[in-house]
Each structure stands twice: as structure tokens, then as C-alpha cells.
Protein backbone atom coordinates (compact mmCIF):
# COMPACT_ATOMS: atom_id res chain seq x y z
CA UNK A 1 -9.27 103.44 13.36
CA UNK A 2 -10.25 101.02 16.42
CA UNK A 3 -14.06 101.86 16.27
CA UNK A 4 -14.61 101.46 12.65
CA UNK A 5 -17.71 99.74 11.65
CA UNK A 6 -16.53 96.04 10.97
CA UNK A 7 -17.47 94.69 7.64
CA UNK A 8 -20.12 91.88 6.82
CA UNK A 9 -18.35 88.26 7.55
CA UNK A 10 -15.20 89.51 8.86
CA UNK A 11 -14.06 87.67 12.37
CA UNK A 12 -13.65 89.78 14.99
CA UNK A 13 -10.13 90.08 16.33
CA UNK A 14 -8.87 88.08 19.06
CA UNK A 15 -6.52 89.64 21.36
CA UNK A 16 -2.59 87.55 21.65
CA UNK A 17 -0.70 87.20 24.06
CA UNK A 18 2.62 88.98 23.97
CA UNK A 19 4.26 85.99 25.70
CA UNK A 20 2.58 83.26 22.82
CA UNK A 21 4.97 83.29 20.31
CA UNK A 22 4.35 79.24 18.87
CA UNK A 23 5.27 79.51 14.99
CA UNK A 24 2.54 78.32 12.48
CA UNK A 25 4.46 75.18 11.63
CA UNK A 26 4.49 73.67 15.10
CA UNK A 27 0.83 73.94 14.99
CA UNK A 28 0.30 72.25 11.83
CA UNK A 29 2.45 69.92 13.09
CA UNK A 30 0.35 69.04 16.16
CA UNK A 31 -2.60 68.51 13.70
CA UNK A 32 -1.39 66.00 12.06
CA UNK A 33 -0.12 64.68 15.06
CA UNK A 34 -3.98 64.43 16.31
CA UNK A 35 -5.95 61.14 16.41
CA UNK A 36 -8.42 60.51 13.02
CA UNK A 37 -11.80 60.07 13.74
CA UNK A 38 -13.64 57.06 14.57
CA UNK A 39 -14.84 55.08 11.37
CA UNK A 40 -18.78 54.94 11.37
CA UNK A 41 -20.33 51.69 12.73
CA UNK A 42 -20.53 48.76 10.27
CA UNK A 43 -24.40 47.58 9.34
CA UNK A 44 -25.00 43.99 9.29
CA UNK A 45 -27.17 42.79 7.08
CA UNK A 46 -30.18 41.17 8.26
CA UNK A 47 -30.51 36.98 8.24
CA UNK A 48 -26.97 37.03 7.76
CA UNK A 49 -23.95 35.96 9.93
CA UNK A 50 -20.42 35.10 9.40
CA UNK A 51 -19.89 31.36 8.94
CA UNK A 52 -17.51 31.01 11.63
CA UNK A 53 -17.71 33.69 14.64
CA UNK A 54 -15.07 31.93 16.53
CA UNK A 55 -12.64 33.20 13.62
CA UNK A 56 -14.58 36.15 12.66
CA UNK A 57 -14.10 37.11 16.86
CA UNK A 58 -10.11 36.09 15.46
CA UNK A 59 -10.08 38.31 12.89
CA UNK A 60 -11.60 41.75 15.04
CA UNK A 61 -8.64 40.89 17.66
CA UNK A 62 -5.70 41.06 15.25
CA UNK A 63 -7.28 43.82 13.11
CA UNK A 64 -5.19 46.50 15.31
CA UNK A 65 -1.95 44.59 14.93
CA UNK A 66 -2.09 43.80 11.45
CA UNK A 67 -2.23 46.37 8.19
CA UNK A 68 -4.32 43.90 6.29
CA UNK A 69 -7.57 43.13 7.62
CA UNK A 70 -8.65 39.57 7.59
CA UNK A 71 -11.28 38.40 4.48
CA UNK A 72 -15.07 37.13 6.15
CA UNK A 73 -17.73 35.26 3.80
CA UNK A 74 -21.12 35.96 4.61
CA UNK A 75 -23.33 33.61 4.16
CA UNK A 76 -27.39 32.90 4.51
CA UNK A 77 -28.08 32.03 8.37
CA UNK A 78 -29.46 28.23 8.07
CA UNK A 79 -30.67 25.57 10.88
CA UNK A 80 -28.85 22.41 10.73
CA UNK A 81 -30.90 21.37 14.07
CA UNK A 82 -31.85 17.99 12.26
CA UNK A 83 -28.90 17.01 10.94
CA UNK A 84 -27.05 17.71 14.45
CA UNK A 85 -30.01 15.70 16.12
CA UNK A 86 -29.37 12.99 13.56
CA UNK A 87 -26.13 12.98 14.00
CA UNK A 88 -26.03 12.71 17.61
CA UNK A 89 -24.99 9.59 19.49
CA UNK A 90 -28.87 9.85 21.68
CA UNK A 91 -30.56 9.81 17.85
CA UNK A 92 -32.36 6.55 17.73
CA UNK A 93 -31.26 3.70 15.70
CA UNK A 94 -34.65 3.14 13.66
CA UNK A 95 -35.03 6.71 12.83
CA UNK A 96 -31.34 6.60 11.54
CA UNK A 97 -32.17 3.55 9.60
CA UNK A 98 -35.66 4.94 8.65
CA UNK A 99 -33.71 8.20 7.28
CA UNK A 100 -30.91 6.74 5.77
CA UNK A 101 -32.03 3.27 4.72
CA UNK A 102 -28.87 1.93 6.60
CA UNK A 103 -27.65 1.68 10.09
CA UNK A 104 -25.14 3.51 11.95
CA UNK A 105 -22.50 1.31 11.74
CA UNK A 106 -22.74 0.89 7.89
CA UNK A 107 -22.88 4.37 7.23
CA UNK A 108 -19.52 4.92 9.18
CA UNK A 109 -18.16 2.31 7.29
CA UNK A 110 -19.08 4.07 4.16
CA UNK A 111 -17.80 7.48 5.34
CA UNK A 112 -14.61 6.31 6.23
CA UNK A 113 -14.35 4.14 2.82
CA UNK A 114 -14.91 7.65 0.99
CA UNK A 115 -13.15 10.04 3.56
CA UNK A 116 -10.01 10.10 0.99
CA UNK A 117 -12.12 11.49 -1.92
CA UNK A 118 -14.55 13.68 -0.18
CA UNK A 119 -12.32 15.69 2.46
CA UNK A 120 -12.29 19.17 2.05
CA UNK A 121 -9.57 21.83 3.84
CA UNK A 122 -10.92 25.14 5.48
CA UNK A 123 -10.13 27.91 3.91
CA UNK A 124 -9.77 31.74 4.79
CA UNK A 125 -13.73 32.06 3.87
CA UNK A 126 -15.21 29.24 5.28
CA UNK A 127 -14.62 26.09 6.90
CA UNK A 128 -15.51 22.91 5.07
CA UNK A 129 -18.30 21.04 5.68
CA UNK A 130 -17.39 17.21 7.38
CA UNK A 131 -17.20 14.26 5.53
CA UNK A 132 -20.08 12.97 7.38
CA UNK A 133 -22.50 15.45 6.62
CA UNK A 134 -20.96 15.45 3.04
CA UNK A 135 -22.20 11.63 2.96
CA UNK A 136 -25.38 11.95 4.34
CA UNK A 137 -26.82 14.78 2.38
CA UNK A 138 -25.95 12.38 -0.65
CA UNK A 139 -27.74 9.21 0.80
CA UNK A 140 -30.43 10.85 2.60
CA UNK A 141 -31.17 12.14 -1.30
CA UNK A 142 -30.99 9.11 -2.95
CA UNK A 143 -33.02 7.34 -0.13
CA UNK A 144 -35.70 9.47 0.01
CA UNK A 145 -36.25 11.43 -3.69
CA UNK A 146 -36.82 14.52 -2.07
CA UNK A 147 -36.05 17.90 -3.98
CA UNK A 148 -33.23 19.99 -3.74
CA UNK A 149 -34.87 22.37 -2.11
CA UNK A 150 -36.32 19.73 0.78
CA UNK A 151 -32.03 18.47 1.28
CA UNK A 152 -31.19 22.56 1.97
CA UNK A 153 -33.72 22.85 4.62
CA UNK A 154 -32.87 19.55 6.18
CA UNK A 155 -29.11 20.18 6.47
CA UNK A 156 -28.68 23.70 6.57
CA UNK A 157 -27.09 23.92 3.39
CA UNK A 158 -27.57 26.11 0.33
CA UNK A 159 -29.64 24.57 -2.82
CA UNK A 160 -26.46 24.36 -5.04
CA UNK A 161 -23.69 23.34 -2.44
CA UNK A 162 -26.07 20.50 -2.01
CA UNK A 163 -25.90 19.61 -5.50
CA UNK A 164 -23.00 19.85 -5.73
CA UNK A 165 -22.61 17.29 -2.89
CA UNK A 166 -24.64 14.42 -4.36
CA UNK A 167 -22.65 14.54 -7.74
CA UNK A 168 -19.22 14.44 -6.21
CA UNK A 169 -20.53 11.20 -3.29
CA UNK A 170 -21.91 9.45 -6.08
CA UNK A 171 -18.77 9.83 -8.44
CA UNK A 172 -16.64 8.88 -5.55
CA UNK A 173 -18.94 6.04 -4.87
CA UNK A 174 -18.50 4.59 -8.26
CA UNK A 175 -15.05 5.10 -8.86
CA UNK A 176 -13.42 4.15 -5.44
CA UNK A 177 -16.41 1.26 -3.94
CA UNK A 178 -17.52 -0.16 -7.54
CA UNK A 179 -14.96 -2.42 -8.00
CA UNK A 180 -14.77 -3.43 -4.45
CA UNK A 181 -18.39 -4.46 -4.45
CA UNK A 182 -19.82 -4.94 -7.71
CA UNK A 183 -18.02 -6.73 -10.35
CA UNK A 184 -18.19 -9.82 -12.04
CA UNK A 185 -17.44 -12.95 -10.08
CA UNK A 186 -14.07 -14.91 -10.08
CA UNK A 187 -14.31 -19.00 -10.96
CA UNK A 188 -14.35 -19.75 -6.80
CA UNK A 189 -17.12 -17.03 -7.07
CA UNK A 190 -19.21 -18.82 -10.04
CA UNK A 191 -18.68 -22.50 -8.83
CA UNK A 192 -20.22 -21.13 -5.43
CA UNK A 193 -22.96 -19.58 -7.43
CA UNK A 194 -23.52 -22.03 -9.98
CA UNK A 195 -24.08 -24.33 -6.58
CA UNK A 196 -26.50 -21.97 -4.66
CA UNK A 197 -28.96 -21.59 -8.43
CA UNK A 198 -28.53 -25.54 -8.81
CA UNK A 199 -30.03 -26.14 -5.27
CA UNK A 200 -32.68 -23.98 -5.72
CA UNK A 201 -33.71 -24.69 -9.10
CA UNK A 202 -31.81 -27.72 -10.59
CA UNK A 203 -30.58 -25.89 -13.40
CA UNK A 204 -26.92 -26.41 -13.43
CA UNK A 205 -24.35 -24.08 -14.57
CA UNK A 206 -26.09 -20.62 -13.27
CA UNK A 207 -24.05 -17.86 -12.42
CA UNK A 208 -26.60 -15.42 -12.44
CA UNK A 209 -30.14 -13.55 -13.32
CA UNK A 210 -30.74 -10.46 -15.26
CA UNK A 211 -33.65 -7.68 -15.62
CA UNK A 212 -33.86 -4.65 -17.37
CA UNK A 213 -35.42 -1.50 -15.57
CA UNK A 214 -36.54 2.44 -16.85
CA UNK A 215 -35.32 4.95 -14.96
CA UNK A 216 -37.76 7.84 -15.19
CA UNK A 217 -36.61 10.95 -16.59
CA UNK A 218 -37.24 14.75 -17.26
CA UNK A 219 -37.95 15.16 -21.26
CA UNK A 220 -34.47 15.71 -22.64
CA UNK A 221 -33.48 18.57 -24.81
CA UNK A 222 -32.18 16.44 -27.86
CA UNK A 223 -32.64 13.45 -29.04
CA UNK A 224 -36.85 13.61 -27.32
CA UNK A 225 -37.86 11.00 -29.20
CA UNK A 226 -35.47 7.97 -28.64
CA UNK A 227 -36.28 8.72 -24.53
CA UNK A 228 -39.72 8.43 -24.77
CA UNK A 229 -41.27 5.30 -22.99
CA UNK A 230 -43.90 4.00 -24.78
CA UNK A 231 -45.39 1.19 -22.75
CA UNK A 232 -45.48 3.53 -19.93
CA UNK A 233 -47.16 6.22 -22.36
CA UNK A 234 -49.62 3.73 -23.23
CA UNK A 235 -50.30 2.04 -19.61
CA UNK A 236 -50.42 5.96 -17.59
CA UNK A 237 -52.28 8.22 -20.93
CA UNK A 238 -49.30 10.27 -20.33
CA UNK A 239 -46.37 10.92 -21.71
CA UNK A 240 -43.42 9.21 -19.75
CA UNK A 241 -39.56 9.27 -20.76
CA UNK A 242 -36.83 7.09 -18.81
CA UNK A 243 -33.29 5.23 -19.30
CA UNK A 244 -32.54 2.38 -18.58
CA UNK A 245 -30.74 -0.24 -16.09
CA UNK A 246 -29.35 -3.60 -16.98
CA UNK A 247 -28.16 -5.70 -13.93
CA UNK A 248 -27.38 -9.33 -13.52
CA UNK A 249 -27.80 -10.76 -9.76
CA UNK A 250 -25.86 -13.35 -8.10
CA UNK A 251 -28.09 -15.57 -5.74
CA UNK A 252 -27.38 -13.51 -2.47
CA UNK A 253 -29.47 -10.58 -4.61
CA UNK A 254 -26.29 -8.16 -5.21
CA UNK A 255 -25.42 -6.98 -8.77
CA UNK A 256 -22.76 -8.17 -10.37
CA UNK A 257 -22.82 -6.51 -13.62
CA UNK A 258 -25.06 -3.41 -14.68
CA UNK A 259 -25.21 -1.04 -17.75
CA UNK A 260 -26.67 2.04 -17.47
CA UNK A 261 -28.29 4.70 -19.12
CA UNK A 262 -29.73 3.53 -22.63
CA UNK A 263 -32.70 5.39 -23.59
CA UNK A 264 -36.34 3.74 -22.91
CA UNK A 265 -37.26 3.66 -26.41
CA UNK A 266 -34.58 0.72 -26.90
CA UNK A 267 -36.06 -2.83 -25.88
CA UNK A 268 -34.46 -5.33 -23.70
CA UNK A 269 -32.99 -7.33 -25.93
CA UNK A 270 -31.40 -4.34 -27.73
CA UNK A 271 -30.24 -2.71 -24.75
CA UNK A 272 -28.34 -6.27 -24.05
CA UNK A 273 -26.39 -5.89 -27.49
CA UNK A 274 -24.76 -2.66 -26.46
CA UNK A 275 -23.95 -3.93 -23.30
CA UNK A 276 -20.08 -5.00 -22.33
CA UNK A 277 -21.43 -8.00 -20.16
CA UNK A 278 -22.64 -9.28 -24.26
CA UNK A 279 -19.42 -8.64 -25.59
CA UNK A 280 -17.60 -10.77 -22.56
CA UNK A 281 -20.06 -13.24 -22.65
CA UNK A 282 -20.16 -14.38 -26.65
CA UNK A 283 -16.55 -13.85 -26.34
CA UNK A 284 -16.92 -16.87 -23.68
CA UNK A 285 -19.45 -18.76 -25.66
CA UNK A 286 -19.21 -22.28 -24.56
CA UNK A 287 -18.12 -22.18 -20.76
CA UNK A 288 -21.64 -23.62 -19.88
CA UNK A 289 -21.87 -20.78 -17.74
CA UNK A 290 -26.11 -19.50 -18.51
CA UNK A 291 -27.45 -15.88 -17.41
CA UNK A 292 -31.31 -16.11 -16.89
CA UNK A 293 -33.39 -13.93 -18.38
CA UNK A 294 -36.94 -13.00 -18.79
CA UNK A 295 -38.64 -13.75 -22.62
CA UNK A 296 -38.01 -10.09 -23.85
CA UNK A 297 -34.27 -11.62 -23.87
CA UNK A 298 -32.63 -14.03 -26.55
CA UNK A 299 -32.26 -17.11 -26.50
CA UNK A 300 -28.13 -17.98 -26.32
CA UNK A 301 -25.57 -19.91 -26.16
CA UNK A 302 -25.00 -18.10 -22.71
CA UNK A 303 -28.43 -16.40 -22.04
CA UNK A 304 -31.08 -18.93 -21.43
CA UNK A 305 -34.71 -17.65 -21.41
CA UNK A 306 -38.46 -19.28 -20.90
CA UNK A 307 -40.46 -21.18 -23.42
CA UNK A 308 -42.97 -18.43 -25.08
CA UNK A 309 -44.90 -20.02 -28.31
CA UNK A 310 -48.44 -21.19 -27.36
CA UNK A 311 -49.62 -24.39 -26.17
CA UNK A 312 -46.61 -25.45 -24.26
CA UNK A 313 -45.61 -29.19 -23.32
CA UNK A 314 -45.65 -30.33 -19.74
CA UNK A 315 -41.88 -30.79 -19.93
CA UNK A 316 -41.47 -26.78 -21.53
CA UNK A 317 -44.35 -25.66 -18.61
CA UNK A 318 -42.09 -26.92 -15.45
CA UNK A 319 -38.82 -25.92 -17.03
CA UNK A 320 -40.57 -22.25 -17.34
CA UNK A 321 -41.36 -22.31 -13.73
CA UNK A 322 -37.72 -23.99 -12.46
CA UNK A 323 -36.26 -20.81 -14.74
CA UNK A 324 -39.11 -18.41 -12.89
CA UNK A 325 -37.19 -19.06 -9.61
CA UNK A 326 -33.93 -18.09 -10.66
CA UNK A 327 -35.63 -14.86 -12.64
CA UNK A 328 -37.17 -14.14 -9.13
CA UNK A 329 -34.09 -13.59 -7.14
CA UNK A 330 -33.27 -10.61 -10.05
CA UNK A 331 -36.79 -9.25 -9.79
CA UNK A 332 -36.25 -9.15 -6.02
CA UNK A 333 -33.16 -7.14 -6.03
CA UNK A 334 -35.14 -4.72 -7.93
CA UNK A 335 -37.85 -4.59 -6.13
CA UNK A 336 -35.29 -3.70 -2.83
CA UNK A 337 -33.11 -1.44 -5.18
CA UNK A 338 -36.01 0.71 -6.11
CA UNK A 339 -37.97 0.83 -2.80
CA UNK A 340 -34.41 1.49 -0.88
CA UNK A 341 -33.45 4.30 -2.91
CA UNK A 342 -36.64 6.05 -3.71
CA UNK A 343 -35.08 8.43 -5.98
CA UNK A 344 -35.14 5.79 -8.66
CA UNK A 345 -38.97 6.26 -8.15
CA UNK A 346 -39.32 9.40 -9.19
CA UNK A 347 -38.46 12.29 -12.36
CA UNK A 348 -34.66 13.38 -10.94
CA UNK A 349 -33.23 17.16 -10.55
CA UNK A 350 -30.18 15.48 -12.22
CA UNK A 351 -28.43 16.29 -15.95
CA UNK A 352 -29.01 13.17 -18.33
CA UNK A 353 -25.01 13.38 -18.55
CA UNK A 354 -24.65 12.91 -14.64
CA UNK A 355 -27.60 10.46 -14.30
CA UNK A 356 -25.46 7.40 -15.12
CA UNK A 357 -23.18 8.03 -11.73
CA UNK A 358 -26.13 8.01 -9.84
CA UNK A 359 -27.71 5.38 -10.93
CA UNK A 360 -24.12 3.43 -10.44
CA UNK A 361 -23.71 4.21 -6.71
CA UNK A 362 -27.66 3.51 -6.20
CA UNK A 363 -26.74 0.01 -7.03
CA UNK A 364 -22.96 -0.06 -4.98
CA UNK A 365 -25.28 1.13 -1.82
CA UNK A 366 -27.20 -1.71 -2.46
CA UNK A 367 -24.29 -4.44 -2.71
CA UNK A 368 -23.36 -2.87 0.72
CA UNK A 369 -26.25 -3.31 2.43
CA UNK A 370 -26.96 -6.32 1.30
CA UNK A 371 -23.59 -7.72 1.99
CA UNK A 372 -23.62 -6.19 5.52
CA UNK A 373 -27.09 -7.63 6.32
CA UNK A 374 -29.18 -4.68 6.28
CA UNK A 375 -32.79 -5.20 6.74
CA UNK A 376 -35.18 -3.00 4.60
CA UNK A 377 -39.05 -2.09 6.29
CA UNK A 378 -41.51 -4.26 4.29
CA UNK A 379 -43.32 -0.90 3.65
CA UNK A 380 -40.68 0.44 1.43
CA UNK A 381 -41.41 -2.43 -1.22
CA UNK A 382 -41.52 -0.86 -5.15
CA UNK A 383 -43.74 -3.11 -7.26
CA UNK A 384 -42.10 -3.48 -10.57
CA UNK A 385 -44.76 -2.27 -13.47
CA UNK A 386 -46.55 -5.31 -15.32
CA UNK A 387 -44.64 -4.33 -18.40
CA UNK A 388 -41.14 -4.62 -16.96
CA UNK A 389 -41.96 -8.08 -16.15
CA UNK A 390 -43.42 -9.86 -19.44
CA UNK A 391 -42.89 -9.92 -22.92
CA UNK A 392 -44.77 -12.01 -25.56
CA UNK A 393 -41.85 -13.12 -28.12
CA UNK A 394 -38.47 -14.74 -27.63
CA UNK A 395 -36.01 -14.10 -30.50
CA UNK A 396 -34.13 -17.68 -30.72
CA UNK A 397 -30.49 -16.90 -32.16
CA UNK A 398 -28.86 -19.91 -31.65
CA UNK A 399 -30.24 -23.43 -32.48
CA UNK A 400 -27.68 -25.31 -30.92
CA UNK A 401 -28.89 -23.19 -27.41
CA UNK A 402 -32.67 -24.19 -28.33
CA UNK A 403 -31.45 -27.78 -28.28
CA UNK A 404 -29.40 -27.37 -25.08
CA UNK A 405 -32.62 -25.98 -23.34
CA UNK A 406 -34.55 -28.68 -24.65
CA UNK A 407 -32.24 -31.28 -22.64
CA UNK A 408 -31.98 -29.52 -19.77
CA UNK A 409 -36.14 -29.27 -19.31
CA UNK A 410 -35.75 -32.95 -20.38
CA UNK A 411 -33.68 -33.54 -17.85
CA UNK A 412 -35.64 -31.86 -15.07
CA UNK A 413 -38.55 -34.12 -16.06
CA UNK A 414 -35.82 -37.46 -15.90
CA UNK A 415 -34.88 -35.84 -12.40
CA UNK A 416 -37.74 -35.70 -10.57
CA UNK A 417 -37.04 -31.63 -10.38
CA UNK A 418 -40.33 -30.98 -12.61
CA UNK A 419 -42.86 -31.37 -10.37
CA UNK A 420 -43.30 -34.59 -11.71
CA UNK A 421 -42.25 -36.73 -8.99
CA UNK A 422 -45.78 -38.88 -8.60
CA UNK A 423 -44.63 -40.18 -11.96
């Protein structure tokens, strides 16, 4: 019946035409034929952006060719506006200097010396950061002392790539530029030196002079004890731990041997036994080739040290002051090592195992600039502590040494090189 009541929910018949006759197949058919629809809009999240919207731009372009969509890496949004001023060619010369404790031209020399070990290829995530800035986020680090968290904001890099960064420089530093620039010196090399000490002191047969330096350090996890620094304890109130640095410095003030990483509980002279520079030397016992050192050294047959007892001669007096100049050229270097690299200065963000790599191209950077004439600002001068400097006893292990010394202050006095010339 037409007009019968309709029940609840049921559609209400649509009239056909008797001319449509299209099969149910055909229109399933043009269903699945019909365009999806569109994808929602991607959120970004905020204080982010893709590390390279050149390729990112890439990427959206050949999404609609290819079935794969390309992989982005988002990463934190950072301002690298210093480091780009810095790096400019307009950036003045003493605020490059005054940053990186080197000049321009240096610090192209050294990026191009450690280009080979440092270069790192793009990938599909991000593109590597240059060599350059690779370089200075290491220097600027070890120049100034600053904290991790000071190098991220400076160079728009994130707190652990920049880690990261100053471990591999430093290792590249001391395995590829180490033995280029500090190593022991050739016989041409010692005769030269052994000329330069004479002329300045009149002790003959010099090749070099030697200091021993802490290195202060966060409290270790093991082993506390054999760290801790007691003349600093005792000088500050406060409880100080370091390692320490051994170098030996030719006359022009670069390092030509240097053993690293002892802990400060050891003394000087003990530090010196575990050295390889004591090994080479007693091996070479003899040569008449003398390392000066301070009286917290032996006295050797090739370390030669100051007269200590009490009540000294006039002869022992002036020999102790001829042997103070030749001490003074290693106390020098030290005093330019530590106020040139500042993080030497201060408790380091570094692992006790990855200190000694540090410390290493700390002391390369300085053959460098020395050797390429660099200039440091009288203002960055680090006074060595009074108890680096002085100690009270002289351990005397060789006799026949003791008798050498005695002839060479005798023959200062016979010279005329004692300050005895109104004789």
C-alpha cells in the first residue's frame, strides 16, 4: 500500500529513472577511483626548525615524485651570530686575538694542519659543522675556561656536540702537531741550545730547564686520596686536588719534553722518576748534556739543581743565581702557558681519563705560538703559587754530579761570570 505509515528510521524512497540503468559495480568502481582526502596539516613544534631549510624546501619538492619521503632532524633553534661575526673577514684583529689568544693567520694555519682529522661529511640529517668552527669552539675553550654551557651559547651549538668537539681537536692536536712541534731536540738542535743557555748564564752544556706544575682537578671517584694537593690544602684552608705537568723548555720558551697527568700528592722529584725523559736521560748519563731544575729536583749526573744547605759560600751563592736564570726561562713558559690557556686555571668539565690530551695540546698551542711570534696581553699573566716555586731540600744522588757542580760554580768564580769581576 503507497500511503502506509512509514516506519521509524526507514529512508524515504527516491524515485529512478527508467532510463538510469548504471550497475552497482561501476559505481563502486568510480569510488575508488575518487581522490583521498587531504592529510591534516603538520604542527611544528615551537623553538624548533629543521637544520637545513634549503634541503628540507628539497625534500617537500620531490615528496610527490618519490614513494619514500625524505628523513629531516630537528634540532633546537640556536644563534651562532658571534661566531659568524667572529668569523667574518670585517671582525677586528685584536678581538680575534683577544678571543682566541692567537691571530688570524695562525689559527688558519692550525685549521688547515688539522683539516684531515677533523672533517666531517653531511649526512641525510644534518650537515656537518666546518672545520673552522670545529677548531675554534676547541681553542676558544681552552683559552678562556669557560663552561660548557658558556661554548653552546657562544657558537650555537648543543652542550654535548661541543664536548664532543674539544676532545676530538685536542686528540687530533696531539697526535698529528705533537711531534711536529714538541719533541726533544736533535744534536744541531742541542749545540744551538747549549750556545743560547751558555751566553746567558755561562753554564756550559745546557740543553734545557724544567718545572713541575698541578693541574687543578674535580675530586676523583677512586683513588681520592693520592689526588689530593696538600700544599694547596694547607696555603687556601680548602681542600684542593690536581695532576700534574712536567715540561722541560728550550731557551726560546717552547717545551720540549712534558709528562702529564701524575697525581698532586706525588712530589717533584717523584713525578721525575716515572717520567720517560728520566729513563732517556740516565740511559745517556755522561753526554755532559745538564737539565736545570729547581731544589725540589735531584741532584744528577744529568739534572743539575741549586745549592740548598744553610750558610752558603760566595762561590755556591752566584752559581745559585747563574742557575736562577736558566730556571727562569722554564718558569716563564709557565707563566705564558697558564695565563694563555686559562683553562689550566681553573677545576675542568673534563674526565681524569681525557685530561691528559688536553693538557698535551695546551702545551702544542703554545709551541705554535711561540714559534710563530705571537704576542700575549701583559694582563693575561698567571703568577705561579709560592709553593710551585721553592722547596727546602735537595736529594744529592750522585757524588760524582756534586763534584761536577762544585767545578763548574768554581769555574764561574775563575771566569769572571760570578759577579765577581771587581776581584
Amino acid at each position: 500500500m503507497s500511503n502506509r505509515r512509514r516506519k521509524r528510521g526507514e529512508s524515504k524512497p527516491q524515485a529512478h529513472d527508467a532510463g538510469d540503468t548504471t550497475p552497482i559495480d561501476n559505481i563502486l568502481t568510480s569510488l575508488d577511483d575518487a581522490p583521498p582526502p587531504p592529510p591534516p596539516p603538520r604542527r611544528e613544534l615551537p623553538l624548533l626548525q629543521l637544520n637545513d631549510h634549503q634541503e628540507a624546501d628539497d625534500a617537500d619538492a620531490s615528496s610527490s615524485s618519490s614513494p619514500h619521503q625524505q628523513r629531516r632532524l630537528w634540532v633546537k633553534d640556536r644563534s651562532r651570530a658571534w661566531w659568524e661575526l667572529c668569523s667574518s673577514a670585517d671582525y677586528p684583529e685584536a678581538d680575534f686575538r683577544r678571543a682566541f689568544r692567537m691571530s688570524r693567520p695562525t689559527f688558519h694555519f692550525l685549521c688547515d694542519a688539522l683539516a684531515a682529522a677533523v672533517a666531517k661529511e653531511d649526512t641525510a640529517l644534518r650537515a656537518a659543522i666546518p672545520v673552522r668552527q670545529r677548531v675554534a669552539v676547541c681553542v676558544w675553550r681552552l683559552a678562556t675556561g669557560e663552561p660548557l654551557r658558556v661554548v653552546s651559547k657562544r657558537f650555537g651549538l648543543g652542550i654535548s656536540t661541543c664536548h664532543k668537539l674539544i676532545l676530538e681537536v685536542c686528540a687530533a692536536i696531539r697526535n698529528l702537531l705533537m711531534p711536529r712541534f714538541l719533541h726533544w731536540p736533535d744534536h744541531p738542535t742541542s749545540t744551538a741550545y747549549k750556545t743560547r743557555f751558555e751566553a746567558t748564564s755561562g753554564v756550559s752544556g745546557v740543553v734545557g730547564a724544567m718545572y713541575t706544575t698541578h693541574i687543578p682537578i674535580i675530586a676523583p671517584k677512586v683513588s681520592v686520596a693520592a689526588y689530593l694537593n696538600r700544599r694547596h690544602t694547607e696555603r687556601n684552608h680548602k681542600t684542593s686536588y690536581s695532576i700534574t705537568l712536567q715540561g722541560v723548555v728550550g731557551p726560546d720558551g717552547t717545551f720540549t719534553d712534558v709528562c702529564i697527568g701524575w697525581p698532586g700528592s706525588m712530589s717533584d722529584e717523584q713525578v721525575l722518576r716515572k717520567s720517560a725523559l728520566h729513563q732517556r736521560a740516565s740511559a745517556a748519563a755522561g753526554s755532559m748534556s745538564w737539565v736545570v731544575g729547581g731544589a725540589s729536583y735531584p741532584l744528577t749526573e744529568w739534572m743539575l739543581v741549586p745549592y740548598a744547605q744553610r750558610n752558603l759560600t760566595w762561590t755556591q751563592h752566584a752559581f745559585n743565581e747563574k742557575v736562577g736564570e736558566v730556571r727562569r726561562v722554564a718558569t716563564e713558559a709557565f707563566v705564558r702557558l697558564k695565563g694563555r690557556w686559562a683553562c689550566l686555571q681553573k677545576r675542568t668539565e673534563v674526565k681524569l681519563q681525557d685530561l691528559p690530551a688536553v693538557l698535551a695540546a695546551c702545551c702544542v698551542l703554545h709551541n705554535i705560538c711561540e714559534t710563530r711570534g705571537e704576542d700575549m696581553d701583559p694582563d693575561l699573566r698567571c703568577d705561579l703559587p709560592p709553593d710551585e716555586e721553592e722547596d727546602d731540600t735537595v736529594l744529592v744522588q750522585s757524588e760524582s754530579a756534586n763534584k761536577v757542580r762544585d767545578d763548574i760554580a768554581h769555574n764561574l768564580l775563575h771566569r769572571g761570570l760570578a759577579g765577581t769581576a771587581f776581584f
